[in-house]
C-alpha atoms as a PDB file:
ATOM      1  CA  UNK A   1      55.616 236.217 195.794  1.00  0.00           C
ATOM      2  CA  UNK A   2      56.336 239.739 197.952  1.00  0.00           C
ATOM      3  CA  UNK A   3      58.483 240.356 200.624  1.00  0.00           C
ATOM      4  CA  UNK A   4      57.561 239.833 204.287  1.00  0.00           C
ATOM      5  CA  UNK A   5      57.043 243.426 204.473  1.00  0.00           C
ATOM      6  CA  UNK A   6      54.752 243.714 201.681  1.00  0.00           C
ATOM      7  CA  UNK A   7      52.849 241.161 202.555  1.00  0.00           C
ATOM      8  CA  UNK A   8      52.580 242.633 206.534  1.00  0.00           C
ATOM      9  CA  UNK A   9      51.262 245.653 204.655  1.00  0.00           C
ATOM     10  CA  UNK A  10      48.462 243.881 202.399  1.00  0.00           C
ATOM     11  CA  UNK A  11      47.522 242.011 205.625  1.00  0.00           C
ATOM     12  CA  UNK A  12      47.295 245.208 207.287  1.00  0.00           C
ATOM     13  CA  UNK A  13      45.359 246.888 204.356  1.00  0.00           C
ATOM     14  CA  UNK A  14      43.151 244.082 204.427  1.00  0.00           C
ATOM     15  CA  UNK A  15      42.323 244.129 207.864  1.00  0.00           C
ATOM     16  CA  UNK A  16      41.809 248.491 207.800  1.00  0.00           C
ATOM     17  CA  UNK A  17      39.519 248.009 204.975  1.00  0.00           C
ATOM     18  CA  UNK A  18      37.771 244.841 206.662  1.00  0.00           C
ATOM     19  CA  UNK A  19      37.075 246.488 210.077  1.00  0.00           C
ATOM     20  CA  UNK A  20      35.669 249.793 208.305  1.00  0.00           C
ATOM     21  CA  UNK A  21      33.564 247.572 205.732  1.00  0.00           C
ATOM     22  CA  UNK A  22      31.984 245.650 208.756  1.00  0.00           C
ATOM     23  CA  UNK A  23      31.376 249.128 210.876  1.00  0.00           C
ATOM     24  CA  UNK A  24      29.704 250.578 208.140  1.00  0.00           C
ATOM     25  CA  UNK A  25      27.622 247.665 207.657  1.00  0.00           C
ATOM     26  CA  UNK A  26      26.718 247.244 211.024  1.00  0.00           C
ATOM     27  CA  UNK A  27      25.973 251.079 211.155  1.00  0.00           C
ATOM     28  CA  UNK A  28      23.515 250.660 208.183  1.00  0.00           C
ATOM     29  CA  UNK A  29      21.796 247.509 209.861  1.00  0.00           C
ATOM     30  CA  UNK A  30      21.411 249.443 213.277  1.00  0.00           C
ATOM     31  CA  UNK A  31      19.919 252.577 211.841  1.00  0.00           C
ATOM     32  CA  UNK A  32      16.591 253.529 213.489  1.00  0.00           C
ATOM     33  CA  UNK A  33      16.871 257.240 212.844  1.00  0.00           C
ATOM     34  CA  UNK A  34      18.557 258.826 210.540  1.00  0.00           C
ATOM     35  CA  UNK A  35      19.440 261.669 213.060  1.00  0.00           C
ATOM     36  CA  UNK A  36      22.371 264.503 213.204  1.00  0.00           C
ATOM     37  CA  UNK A  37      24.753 261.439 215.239  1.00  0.00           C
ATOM     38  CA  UNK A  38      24.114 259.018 212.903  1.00  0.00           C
ATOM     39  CA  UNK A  39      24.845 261.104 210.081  1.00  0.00           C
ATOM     40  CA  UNK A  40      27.831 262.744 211.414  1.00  0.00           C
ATOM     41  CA  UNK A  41      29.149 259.051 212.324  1.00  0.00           C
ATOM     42  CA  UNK A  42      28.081 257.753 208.354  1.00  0.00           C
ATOM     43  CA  UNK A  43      30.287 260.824 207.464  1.00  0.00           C
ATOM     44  CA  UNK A  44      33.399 260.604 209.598  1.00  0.00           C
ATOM     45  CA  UNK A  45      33.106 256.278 208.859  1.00  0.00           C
ATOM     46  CA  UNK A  46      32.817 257.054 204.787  1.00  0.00           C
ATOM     47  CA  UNK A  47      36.163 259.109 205.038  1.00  0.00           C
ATOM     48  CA  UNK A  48      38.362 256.563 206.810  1.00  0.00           C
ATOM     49  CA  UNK A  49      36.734 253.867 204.541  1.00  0.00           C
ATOM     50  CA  UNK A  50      37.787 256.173 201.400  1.00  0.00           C
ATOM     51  CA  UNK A  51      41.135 256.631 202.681  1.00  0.00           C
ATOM     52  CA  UNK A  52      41.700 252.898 203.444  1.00  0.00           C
ATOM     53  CA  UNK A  53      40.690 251.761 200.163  1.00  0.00           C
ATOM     54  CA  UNK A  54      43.091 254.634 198.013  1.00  0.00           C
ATOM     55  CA  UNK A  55      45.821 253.463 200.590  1.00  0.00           C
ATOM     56  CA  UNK A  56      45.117 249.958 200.764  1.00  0.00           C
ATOM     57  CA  UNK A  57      47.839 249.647 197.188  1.00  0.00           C
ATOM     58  CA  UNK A  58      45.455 248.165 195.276  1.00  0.00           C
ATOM     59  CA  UNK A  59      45.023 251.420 192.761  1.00  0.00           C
ATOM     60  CA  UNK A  60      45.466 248.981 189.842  1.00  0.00           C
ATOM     61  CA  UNK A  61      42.680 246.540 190.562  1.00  0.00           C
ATOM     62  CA  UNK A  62      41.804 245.800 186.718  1.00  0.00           C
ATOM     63  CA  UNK A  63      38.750 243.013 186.686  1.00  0.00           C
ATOM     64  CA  UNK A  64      37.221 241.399 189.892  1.00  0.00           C
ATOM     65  CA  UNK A  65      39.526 237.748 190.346  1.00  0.00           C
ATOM     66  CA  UNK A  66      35.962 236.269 191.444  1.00  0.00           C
ATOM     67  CA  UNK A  67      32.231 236.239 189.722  1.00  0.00           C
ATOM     68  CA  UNK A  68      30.103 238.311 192.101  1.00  0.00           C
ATOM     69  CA  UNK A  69      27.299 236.068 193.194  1.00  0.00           C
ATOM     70  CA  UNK A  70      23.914 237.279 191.625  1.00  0.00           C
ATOM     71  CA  UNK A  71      22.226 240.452 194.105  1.00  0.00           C
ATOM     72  CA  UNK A  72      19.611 239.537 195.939  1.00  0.00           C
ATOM     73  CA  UNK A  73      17.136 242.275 194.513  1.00  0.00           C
ATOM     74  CA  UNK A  74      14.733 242.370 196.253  1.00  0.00           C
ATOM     75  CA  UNK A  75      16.646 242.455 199.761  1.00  0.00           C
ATOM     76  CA  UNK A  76      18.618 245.351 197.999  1.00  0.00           C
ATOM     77  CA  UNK A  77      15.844 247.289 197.360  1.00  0.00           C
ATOM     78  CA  UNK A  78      13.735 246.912 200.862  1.00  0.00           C
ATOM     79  CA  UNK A  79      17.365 248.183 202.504  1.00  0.00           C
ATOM     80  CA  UNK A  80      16.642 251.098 199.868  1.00  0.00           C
ATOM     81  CA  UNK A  81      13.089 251.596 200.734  1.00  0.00           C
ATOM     82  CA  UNK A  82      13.660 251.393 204.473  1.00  0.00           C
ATOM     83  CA  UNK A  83      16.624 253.996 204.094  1.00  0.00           C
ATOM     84  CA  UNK A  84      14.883 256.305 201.620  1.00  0.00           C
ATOM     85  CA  UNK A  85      12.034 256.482 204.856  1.00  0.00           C
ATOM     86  CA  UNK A  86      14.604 257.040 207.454  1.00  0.00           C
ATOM     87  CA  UNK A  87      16.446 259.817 205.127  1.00  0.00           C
ATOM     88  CA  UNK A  88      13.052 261.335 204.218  1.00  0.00           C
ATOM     89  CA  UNK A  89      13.808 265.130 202.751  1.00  0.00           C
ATOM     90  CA  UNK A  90      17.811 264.536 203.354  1.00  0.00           C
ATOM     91  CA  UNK A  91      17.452 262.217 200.866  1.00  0.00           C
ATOM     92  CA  UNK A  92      17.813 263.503 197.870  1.00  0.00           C
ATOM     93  CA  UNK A  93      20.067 265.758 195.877  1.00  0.00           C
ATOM     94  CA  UNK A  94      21.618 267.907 193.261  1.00  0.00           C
ATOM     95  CA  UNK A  95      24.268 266.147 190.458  1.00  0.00           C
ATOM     96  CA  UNK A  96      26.535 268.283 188.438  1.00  0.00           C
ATOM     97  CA  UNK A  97      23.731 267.634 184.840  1.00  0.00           C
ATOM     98  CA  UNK A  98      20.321 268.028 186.881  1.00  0.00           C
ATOM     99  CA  UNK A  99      19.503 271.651 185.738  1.00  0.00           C
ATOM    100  CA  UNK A 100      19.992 270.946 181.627  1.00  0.00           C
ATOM    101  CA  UNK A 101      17.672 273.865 179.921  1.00  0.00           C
ATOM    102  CA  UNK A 102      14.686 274.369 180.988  1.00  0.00           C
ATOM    103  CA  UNK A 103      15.061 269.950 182.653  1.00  0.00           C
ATOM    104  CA  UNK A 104      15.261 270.429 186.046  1.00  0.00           C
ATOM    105  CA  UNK A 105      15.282 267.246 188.159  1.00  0.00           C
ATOM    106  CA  UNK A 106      16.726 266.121 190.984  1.00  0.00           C
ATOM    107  CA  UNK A 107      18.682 262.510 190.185  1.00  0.00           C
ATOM    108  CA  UNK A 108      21.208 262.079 193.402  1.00  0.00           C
ATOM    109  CA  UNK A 109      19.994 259.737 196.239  1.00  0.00           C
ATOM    110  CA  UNK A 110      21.506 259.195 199.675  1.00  0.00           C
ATOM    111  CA  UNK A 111      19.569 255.580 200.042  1.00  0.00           C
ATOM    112  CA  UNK A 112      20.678 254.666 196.684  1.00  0.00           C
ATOM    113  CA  UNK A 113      24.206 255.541 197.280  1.00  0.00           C
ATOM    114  CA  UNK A 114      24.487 254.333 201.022  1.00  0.00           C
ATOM    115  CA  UNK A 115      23.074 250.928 199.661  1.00  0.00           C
ATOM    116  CA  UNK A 116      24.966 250.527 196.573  1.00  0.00           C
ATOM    117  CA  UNK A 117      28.092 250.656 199.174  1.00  0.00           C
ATOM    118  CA  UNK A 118      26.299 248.742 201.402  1.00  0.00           C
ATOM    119  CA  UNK A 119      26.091 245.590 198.965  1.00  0.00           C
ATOM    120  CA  UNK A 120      29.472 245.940 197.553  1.00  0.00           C
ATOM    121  CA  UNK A 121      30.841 246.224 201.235  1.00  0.00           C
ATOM    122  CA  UNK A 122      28.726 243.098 201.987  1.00  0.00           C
ATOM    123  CA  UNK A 123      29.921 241.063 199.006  1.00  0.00           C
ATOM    124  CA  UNK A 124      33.148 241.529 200.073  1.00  0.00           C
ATOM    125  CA  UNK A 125      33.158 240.178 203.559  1.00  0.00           C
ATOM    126  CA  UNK A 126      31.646 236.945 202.344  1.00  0.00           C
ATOM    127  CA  UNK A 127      34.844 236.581 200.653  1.00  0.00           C
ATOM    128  CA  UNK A 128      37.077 238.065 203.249  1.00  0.00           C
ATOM    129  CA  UNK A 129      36.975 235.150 205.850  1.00  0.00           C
ATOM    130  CA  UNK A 130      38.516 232.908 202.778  1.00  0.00           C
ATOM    131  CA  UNK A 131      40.374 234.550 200.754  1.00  0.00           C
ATOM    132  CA  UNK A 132      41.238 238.468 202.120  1.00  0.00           C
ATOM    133  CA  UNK A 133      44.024 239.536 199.516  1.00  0.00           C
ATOM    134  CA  UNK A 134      41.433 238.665 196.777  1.00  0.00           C
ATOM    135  CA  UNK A 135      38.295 240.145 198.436  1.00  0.00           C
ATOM    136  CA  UNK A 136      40.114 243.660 198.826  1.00  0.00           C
ATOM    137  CA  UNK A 137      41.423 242.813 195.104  1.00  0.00           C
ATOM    138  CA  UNK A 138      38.186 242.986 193.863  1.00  0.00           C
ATOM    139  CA  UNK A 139      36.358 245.895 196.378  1.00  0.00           C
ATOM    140  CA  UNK A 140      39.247 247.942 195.165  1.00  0.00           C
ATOM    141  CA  UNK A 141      37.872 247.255 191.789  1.00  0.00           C
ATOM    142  CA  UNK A 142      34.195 247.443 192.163  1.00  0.00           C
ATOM    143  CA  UNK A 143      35.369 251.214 194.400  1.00  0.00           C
ATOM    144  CA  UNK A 144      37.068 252.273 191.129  1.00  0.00           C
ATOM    145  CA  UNK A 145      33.855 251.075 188.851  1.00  0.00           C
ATOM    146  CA  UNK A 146      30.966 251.916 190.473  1.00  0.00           C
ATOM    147  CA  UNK A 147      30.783 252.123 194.361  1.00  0.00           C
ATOM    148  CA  UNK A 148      33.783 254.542 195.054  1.00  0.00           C
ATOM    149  CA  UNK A 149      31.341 257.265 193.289  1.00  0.00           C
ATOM    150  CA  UNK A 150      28.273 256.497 195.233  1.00  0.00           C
ATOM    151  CA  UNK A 151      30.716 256.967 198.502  1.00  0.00           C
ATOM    152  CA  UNK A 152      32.141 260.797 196.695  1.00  0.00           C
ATOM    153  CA  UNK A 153      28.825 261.871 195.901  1.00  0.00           C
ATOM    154  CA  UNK A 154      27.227 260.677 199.537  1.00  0.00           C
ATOM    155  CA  UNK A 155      30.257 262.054 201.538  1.00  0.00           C
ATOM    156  CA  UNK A 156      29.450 265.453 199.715  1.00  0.00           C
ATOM    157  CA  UNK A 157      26.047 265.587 200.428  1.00  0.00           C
ATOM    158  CA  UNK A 158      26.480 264.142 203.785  1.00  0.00           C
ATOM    159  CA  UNK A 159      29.116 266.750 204.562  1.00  0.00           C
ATOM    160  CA  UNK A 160      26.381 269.731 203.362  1.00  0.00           C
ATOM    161  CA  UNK A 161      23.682 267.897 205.671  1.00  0.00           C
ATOM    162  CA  UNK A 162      26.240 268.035 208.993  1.00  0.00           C
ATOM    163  CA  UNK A 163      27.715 271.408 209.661  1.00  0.00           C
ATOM    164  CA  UNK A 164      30.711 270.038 211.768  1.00  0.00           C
ATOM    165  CA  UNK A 165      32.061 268.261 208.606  1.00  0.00           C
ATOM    166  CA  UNK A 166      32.192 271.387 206.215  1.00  0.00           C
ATOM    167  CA  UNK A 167      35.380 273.116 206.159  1.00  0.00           C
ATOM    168  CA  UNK A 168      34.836 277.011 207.406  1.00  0.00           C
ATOM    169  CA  UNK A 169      33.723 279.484 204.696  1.00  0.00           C
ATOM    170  CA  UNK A 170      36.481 282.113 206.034  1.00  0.00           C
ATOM    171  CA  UNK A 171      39.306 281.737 208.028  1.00  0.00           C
ATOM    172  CA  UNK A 172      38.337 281.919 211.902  1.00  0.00           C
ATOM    173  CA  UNK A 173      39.805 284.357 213.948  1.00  0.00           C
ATOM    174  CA  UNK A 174      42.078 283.537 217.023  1.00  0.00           C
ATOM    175  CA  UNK A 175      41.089 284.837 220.497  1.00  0.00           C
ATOM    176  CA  UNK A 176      44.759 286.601 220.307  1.00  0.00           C
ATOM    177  CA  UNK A 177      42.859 289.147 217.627  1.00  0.00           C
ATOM    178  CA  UNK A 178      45.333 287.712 215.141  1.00  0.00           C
ATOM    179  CA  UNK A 179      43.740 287.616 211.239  1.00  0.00           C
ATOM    180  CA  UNK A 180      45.534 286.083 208.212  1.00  0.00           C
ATOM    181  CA  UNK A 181      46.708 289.133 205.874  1.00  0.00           C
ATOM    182  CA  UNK A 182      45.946 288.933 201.899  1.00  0.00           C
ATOM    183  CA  UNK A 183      49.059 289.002 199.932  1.00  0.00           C
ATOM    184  CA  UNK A 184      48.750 291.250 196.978  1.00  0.00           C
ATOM    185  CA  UNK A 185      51.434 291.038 194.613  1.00  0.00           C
END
């Protein structure tokens, strides 16, 4: 059994990781258009989530403690459909191994990643309300097995899709005139 402290801190990483889980959720459920807001907000809410799960402690998770309850498929893949409308031509993208020889085809998918997180995320909470330590237990191990990628590769193409979440391509200049000098050594 850990200290008071430690377990303060796994209630607290369990609550972060809860609150973001259910606000991405509910942003999924209330999407109507998959405008610049919304996409800015999927952005910003996929980089706290990240954080909270690397930070949560839980870097170790080695097997999920509970047996996932069998997906609903074909609720899974009407949340795809209706997201792959709503994305429409910001759907899809480039992966490192599309452009092999003279294969060239796109394979990356914003509705496939967004609902890949989506049911993980989901899964979770129906655990959370009974048992939290456990449900972030095994998130933290379905983030390092599957879902953690889907929310890399999104945030990256998410981040190319709104311009206020790409870092600047060179350094901005300050009204003073002031400009960083190159070292050369």
């Amino acid at each position: 059994m850990g200290t008071s402290v430690e377990r303060v801190n796994m209630t607290q990483a369990c609550e972060s990781v809860a609150a973001l889980s259910r606000q991405y959720c509910a942003l999924i459920e209330g999407c109507q258009v998959a405008d610049p807001r919304w996409l800015a907000s999927l952005v910003g809410l996929l980089m706290r989530l990240d954080a909270a799960v690397l930070i949560s402690g839980h870097e170790g998770a080695r097997a999920r403690t509970e047996t996932p309850p069998d997906p609903n498929l074909d609720a899974r893949f009407e949340l795809f459909a209706e997201l792959l409308a709503l994305l429409g031509e910001n759907d899809g993208y480039w992966q490192p191994f599309d452009q092999a020889g003279d294969f060239h085809t796109m394979t990356g998918s914003l509705a496939d990643d967004l609902t890949d997180i989506y049911c993980e995320l989901k899964q979770a909470l129906a655990l959370w309300e009974t048992r939290p330590e456990r449900a972030l237990s095994d998130l933290c191990f379905s983030y390092y097995r599957h879902w953690g990628q889907h929310l890399k590769d999104a945030k990256h193409h998410l981040e190319a899709l709104v311009p206020s979440h790409r870092m600047p391509s060179r350094p901005r200049q300050s009204q003073s005139g002031w400009r960083p000098v190159a070292v050369v050594g």
